[in-house]
N, C-alpha and C. Protein backbone atom coordinates (compact mmCIF):
# COMPACT_ATOMS: atom_id res chain seq x y z
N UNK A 1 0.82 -1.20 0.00
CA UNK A 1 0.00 0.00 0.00
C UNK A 1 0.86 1.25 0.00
N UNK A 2 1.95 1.07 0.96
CA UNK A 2 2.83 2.49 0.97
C UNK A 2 4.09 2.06 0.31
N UNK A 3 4.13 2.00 -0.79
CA UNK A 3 5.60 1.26 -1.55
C UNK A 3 6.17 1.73 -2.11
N UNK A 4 5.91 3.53 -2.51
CA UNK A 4 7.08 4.17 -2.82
C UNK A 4 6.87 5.53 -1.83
N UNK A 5 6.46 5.60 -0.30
CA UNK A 5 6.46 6.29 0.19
C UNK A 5 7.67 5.88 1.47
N UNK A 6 7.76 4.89 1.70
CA UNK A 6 8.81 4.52 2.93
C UNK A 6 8.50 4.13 4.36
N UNK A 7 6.45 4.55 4.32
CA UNK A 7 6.71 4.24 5.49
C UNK A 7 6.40 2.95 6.32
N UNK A 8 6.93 1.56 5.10
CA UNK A 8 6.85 0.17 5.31
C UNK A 8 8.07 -0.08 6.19
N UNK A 9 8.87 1.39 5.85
CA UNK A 9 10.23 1.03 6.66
C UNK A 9 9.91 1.89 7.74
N UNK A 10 9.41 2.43 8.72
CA UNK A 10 9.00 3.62 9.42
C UNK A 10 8.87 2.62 10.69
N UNK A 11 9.57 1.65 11.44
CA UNK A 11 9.06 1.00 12.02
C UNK A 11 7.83 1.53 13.67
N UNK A 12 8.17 2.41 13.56
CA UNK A 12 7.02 3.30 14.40
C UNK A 12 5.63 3.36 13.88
N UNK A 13 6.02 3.60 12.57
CA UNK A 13 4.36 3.94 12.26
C UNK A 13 3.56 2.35 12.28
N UNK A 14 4.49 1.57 11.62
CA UNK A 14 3.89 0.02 11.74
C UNK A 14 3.70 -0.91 13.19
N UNK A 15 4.27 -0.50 14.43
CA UNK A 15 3.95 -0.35 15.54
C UNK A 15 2.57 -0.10 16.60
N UNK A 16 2.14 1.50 15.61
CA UNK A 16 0.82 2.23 16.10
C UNK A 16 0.11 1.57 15.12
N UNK A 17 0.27 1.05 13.97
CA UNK A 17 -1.21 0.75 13.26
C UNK A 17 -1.34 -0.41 13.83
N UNK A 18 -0.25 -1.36 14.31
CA UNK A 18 -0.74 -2.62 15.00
C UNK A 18 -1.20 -2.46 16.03
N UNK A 19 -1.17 -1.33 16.48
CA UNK A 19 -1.50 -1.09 18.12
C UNK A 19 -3.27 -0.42 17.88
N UNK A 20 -3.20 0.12 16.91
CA UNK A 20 -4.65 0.47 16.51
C UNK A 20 -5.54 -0.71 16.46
N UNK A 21 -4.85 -1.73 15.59
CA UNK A 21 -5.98 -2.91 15.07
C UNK A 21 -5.81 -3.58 16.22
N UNK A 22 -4.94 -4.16 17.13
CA UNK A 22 -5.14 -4.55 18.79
C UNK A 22 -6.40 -3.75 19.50
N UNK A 23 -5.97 -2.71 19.58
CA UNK A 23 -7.38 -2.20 20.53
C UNK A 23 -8.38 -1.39 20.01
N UNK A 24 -8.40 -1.71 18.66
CA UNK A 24 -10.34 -2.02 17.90
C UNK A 24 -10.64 -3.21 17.99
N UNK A 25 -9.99 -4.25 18.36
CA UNK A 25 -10.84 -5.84 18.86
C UNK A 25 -10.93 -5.46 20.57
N UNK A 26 -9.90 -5.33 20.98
CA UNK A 26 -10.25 -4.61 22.59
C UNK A 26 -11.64 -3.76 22.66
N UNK A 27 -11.32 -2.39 22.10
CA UNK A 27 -12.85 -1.54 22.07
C UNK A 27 -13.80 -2.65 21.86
N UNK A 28 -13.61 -3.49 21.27
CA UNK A 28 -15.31 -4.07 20.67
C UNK A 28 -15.78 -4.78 21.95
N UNK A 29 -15.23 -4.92 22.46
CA UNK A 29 -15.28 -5.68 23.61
C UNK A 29 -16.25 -4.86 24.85
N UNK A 30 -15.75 -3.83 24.84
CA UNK A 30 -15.67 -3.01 25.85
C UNK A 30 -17.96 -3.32 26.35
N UNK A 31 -18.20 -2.56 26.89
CA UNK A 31 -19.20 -2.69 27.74
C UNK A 31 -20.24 -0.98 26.83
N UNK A 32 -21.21 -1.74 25.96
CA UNK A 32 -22.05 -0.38 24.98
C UNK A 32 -21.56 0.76 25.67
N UNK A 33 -22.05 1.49 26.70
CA UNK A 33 -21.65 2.79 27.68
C UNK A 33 -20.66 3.63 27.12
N UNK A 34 -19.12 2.34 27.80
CA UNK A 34 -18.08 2.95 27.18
C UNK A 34 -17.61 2.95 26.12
N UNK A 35 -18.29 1.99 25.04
CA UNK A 35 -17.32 1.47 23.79
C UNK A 35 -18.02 3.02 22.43
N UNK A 36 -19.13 3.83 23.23
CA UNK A 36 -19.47 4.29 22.30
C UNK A 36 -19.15 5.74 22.96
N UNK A 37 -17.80 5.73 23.67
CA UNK A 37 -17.58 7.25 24.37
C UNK A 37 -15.93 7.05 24.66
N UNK A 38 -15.54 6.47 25.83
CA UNK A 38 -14.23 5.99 25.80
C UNK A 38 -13.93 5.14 24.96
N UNK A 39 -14.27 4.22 24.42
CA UNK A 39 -13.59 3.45 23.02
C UNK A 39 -13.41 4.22 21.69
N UNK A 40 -14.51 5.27 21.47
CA UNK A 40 -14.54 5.97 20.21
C UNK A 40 -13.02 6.74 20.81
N UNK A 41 -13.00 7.23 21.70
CA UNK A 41 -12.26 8.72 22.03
C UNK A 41 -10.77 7.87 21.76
N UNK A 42 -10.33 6.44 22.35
CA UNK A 42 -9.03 6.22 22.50
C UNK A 42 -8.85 5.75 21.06
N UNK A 43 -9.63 5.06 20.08
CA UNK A 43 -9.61 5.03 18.39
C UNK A 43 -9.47 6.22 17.79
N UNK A 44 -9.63 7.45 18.02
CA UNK A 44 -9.35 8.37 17.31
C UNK A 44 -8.04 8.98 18.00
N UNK A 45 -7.78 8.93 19.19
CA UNK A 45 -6.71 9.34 19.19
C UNK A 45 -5.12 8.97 18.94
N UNK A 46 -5.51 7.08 18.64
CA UNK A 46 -4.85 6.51 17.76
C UNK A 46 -4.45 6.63 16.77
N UNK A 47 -5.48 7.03 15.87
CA UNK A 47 -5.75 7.38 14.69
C UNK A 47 -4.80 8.84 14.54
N UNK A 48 -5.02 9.48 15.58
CA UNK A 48 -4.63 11.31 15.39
C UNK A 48 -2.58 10.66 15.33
N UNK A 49 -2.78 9.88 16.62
CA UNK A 49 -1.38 9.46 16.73
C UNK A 49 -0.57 9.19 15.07
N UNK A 50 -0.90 8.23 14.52
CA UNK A 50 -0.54 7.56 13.40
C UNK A 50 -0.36 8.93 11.96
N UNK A 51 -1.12 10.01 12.00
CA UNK A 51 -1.27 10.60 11.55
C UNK A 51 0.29 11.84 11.75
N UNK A 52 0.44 11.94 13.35
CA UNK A 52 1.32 12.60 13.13
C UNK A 52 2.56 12.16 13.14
N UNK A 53 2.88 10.84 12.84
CA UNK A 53 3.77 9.69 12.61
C UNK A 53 3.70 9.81 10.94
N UNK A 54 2.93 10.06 10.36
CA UNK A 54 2.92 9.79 9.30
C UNK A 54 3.56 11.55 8.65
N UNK A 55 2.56 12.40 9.60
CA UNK A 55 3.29 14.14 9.14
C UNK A 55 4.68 14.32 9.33
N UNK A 56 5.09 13.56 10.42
CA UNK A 56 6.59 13.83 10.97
C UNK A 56 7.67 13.24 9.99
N UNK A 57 7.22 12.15 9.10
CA UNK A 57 7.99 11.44 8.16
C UNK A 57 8.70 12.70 7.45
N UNK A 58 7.65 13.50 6.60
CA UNK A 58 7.62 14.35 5.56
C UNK A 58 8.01 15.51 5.86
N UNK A 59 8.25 15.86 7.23
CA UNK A 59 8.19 17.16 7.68
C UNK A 59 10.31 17.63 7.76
N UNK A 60 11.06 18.91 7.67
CA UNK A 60 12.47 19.20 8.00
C UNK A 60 12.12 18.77 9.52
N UNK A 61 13.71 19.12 9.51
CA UNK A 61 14.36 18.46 11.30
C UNK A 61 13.39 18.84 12.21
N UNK A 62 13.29 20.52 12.15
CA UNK A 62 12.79 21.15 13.42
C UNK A 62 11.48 21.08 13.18
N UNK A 63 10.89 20.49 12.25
CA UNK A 63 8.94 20.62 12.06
C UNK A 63 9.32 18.95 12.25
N UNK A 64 9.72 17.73 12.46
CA UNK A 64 10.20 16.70 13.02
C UNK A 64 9.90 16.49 14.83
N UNK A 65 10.79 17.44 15.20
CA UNK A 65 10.77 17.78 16.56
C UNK A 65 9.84 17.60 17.26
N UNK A 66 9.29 18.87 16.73
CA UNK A 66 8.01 19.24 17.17
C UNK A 66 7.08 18.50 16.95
N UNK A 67 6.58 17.84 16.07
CA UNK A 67 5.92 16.93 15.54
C UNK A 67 5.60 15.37 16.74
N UNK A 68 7.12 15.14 16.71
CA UNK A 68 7.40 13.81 17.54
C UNK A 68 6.63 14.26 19.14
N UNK A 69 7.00 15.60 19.43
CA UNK A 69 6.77 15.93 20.63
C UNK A 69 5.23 16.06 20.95
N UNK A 70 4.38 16.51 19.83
CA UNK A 70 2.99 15.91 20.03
C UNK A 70 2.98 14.89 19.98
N UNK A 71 3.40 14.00 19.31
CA UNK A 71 3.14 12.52 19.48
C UNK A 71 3.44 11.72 20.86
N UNK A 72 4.11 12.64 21.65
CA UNK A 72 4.32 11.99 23.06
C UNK A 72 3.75 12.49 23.58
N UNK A 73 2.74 13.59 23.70
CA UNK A 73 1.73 14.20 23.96
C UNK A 73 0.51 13.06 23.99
N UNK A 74 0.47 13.20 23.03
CA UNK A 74 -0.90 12.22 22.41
C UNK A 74 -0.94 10.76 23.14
N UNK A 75 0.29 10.15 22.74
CA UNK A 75 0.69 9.00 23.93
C UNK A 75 0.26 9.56 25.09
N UNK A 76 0.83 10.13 25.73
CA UNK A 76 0.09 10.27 26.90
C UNK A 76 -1.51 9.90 27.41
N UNK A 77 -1.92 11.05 26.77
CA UNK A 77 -3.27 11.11 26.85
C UNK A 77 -3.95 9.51 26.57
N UNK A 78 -3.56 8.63 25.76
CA UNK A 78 -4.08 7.37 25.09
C UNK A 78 -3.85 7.04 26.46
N UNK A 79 -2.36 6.45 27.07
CA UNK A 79 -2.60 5.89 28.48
C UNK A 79 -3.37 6.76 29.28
N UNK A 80 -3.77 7.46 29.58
CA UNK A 80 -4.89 8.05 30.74
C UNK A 80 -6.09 7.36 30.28
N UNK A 81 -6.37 7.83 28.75
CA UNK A 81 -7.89 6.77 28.79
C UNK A 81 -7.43 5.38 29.01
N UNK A 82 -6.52 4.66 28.25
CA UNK A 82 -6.31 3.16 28.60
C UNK A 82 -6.65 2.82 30.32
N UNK A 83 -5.67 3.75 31.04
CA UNK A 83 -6.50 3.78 32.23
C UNK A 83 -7.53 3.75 32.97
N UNK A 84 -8.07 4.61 31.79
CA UNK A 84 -9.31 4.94 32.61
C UNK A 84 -10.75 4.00 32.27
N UNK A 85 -10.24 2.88 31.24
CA UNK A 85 -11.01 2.09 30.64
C UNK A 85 -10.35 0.44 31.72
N UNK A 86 -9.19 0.81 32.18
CA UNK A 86 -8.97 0.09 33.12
C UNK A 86 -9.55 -0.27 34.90
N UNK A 87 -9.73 1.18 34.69
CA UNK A 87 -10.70 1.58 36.27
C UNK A 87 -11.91 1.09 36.15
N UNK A 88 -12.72 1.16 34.77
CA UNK A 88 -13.78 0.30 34.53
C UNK A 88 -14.11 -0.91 34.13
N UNK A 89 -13.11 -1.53 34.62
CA UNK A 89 -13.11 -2.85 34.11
C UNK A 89 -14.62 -3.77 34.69
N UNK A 90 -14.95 -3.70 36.04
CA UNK A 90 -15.66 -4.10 36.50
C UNK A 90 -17.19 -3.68 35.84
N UNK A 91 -16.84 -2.71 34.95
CA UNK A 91 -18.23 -2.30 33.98
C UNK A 91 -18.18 -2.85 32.73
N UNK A 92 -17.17 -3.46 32.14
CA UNK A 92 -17.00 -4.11 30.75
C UNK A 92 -15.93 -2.84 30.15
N UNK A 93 -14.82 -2.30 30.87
CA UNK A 93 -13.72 -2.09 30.38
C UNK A 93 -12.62 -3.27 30.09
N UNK A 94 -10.86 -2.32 30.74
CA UNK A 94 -10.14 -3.18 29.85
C UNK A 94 -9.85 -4.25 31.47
N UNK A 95 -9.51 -5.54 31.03
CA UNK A 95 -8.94 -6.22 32.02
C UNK A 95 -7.81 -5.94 32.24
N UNK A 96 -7.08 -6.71 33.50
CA UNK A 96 -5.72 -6.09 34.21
C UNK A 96 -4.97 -6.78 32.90
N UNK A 97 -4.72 -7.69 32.52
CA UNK A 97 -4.02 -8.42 31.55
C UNK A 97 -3.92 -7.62 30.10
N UNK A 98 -4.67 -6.55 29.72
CA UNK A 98 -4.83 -5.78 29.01
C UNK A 98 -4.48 -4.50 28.93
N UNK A 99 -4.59 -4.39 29.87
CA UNK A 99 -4.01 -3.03 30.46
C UNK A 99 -2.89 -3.17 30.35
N UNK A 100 -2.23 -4.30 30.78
CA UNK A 100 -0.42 -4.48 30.80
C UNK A 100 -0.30 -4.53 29.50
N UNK A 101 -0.67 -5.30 28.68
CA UNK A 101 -0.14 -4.85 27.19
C UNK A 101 -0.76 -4.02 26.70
N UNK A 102 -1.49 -3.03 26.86
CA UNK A 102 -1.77 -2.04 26.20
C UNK A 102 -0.59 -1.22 26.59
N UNK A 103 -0.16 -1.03 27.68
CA UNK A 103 1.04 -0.29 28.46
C UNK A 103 2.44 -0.56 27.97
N UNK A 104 2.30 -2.02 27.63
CA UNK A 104 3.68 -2.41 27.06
C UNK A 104 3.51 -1.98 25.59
N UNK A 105 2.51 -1.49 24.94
CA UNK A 105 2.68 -1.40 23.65
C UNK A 105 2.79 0.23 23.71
N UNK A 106 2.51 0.96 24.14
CA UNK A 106 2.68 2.28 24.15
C UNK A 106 3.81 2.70 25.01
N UNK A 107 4.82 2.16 25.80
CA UNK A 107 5.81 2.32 26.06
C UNK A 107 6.78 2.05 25.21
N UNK A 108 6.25 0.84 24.68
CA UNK A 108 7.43 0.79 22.81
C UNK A 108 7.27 1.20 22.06
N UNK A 109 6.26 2.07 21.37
CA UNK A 109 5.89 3.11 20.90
C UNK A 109 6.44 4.62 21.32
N UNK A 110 6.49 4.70 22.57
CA UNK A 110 7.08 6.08 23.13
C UNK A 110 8.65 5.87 22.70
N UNK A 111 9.18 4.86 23.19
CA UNK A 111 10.64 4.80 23.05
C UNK A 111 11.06 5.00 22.30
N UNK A 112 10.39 4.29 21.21
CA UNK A 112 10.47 4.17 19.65
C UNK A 112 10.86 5.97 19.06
N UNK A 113 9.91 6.66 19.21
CA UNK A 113 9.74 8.02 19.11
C UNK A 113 10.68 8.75 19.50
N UNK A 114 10.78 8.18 21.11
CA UNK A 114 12.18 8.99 21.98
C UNK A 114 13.52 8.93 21.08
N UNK A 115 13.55 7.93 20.80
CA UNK A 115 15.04 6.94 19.70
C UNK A 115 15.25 7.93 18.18
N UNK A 116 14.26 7.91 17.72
CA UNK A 116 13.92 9.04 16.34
C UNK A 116 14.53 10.47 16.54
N UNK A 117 13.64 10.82 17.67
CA UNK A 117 13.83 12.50 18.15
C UNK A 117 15.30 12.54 18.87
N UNK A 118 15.85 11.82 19.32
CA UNK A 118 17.05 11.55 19.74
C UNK A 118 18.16 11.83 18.57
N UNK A 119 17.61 10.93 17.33
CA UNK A 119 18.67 10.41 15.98
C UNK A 119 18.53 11.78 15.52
N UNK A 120 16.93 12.84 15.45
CA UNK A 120 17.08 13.91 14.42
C UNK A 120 18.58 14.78 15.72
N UNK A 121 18.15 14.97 16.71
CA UNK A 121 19.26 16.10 17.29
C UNK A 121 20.66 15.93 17.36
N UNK A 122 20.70 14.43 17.05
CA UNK A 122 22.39 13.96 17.01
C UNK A 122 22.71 14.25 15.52
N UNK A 123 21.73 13.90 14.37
CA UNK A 123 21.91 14.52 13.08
C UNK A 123 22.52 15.93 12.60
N UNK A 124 21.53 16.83 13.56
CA UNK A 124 21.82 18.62 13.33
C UNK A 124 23.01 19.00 14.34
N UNK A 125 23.15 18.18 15.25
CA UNK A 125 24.67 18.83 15.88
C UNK A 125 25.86 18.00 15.10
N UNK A 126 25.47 17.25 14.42
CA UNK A 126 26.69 17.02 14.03
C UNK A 126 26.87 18.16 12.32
N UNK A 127 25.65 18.36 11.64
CA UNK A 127 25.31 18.97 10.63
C UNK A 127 26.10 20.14 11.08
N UNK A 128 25.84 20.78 12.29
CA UNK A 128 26.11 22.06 12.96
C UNK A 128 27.70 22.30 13.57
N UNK A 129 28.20 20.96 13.56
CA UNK A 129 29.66 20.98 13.41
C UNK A 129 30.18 21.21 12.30
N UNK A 130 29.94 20.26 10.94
CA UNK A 130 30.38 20.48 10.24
C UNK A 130 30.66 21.95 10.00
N UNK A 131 29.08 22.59 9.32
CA UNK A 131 29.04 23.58 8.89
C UNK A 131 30.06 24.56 9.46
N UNK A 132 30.11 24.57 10.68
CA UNK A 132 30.85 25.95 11.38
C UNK A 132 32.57 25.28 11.01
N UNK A 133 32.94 24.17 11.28
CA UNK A 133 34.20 23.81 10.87
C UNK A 133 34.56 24.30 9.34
N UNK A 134 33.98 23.77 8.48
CA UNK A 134 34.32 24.64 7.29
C UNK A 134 34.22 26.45 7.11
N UNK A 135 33.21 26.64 7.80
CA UNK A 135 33.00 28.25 7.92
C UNK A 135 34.12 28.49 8.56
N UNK A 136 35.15 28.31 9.96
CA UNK A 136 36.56 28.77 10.34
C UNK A 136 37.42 28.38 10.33
């Protein structure tokens, strides 16, 4: 589907879409109440996630940055609802066993991100050596 765009190699973005299609069989699960309020809300913000995984590809260093840094934003917020679909478990939220891998999958997802935003700033200081070395 993405075969001359790159981001088959993006291993982040292929990460969150698996992490999407994991917890749209989770949501379905969930208990009517929440699956049509907290399940919609944590699918779209999946969705928003993947999106700016997908903007950050295309974007220079410093629109990169920034980019990544909503995306750990957004992570965030996904674990608070994951949470908070965890607190309801006893209503037809997520189970404890679910919760842990939902947690383990968005912590490798964060890292993942951390690792990227890490590679762009080691990129531009070294870019930023060069440059000034030839400039004196």
């Amino acid at each position: 589907m993405y075969e001359n765009t790159g981001l088959q190699e993006l291993k982040v973005y292929q990460k969150a879409y698996d992490f999407y299609k994991w917890s749209s069989v989770l949501i379905s699960h969930f208990a009517r109440i929440h699956k049509y309020s907290l399940g919609i809300e944590i699918e779209k913000m999946i969705v928003h996630l993947i999106a700016d995984i997908v903007r950050a590809y295309y974007l220079s260093a410093k629109g990169k940055i920034n980019k990544l840094n909503e995306c750990l934003v957004t992570l965030e917020i996904i674990q608070i609802h994951i949470r908070m679909g965890y607190e309801m478990c006893m209503s037809g939220g997520i189970s404890a066993k679910n919760y842990e891998v939902a947690s383990q999958k968005i912590d490798e997802i964060r890292k993942m991100i951390f690792a990227w935003r890490k590679s762009i700033h080691a990129r531009e200081t070294v870019e930023c050596v060069h440059t000034a070395s030839r400039e004196g």
